[in-house]
Protein backbone atom coordinates (compact mmCIF):
# COMPACT_ATOMS: atom_id res chain seq x y z
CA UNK A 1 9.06 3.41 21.79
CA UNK A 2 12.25 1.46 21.62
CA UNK A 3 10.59 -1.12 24.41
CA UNK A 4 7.42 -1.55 22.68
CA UNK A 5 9.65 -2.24 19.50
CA UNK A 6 11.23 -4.45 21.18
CA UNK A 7 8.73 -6.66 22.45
CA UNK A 8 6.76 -6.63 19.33
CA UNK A 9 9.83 -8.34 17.53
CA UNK A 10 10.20 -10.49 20.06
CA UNK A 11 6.15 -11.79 20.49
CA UNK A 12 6.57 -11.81 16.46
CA UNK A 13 9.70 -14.23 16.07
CA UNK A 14 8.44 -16.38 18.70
CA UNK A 15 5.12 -16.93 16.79
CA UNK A 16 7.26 -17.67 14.07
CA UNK A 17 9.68 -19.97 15.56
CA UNK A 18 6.33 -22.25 16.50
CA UNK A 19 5.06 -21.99 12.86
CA UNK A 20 3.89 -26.12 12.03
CA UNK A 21 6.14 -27.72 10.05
CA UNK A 22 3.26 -28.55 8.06
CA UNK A 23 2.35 -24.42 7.34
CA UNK A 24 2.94 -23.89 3.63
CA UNK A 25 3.40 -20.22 2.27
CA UNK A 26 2.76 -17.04 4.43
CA UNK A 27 1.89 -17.48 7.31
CA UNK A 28 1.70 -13.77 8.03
CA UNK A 29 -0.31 -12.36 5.86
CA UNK A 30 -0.85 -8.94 8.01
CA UNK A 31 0.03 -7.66 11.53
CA UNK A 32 -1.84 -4.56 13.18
CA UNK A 33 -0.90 -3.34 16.64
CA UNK A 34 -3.00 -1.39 18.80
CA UNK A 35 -3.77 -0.08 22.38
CA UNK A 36 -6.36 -0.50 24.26
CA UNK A 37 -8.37 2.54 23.49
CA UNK A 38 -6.79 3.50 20.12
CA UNK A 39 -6.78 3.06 16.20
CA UNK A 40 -4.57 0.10 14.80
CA UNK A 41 -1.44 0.54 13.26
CA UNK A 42 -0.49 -1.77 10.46
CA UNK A 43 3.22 -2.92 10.50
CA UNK A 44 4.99 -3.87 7.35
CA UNK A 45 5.37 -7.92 6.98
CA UNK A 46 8.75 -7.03 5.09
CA UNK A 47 10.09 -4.57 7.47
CA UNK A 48 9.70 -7.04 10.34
CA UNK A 49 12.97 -9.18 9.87
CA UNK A 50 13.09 -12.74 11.03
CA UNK A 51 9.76 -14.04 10.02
């Protein structure tokens, strides 16, 4: 659980980091993460810190 933590944060601040200068306001407004064969989860926007 720790890994998949781990790499979600990561894939997440990296999407951030190449925002557009130009991007006003949120530019997350949601973020699910699922498997292949399984329900979504929906993660926080405010829990997820660095974005």
């Amino acid at each position: 659980a720790d890994k998949i933590y781990e790499n979600a944060l990561e894939v997440i601040q990296t999407i951030s980091k190449l925002k557009p200068s130009s991007a006003k306001g949120t530019y997350f407004k949601s973020i699910h993460i699922s498997s292949t064969m399984s329900p979504g989860i929906q993660i926080e926007t405010k829990s997820v810190g660095g974005i």
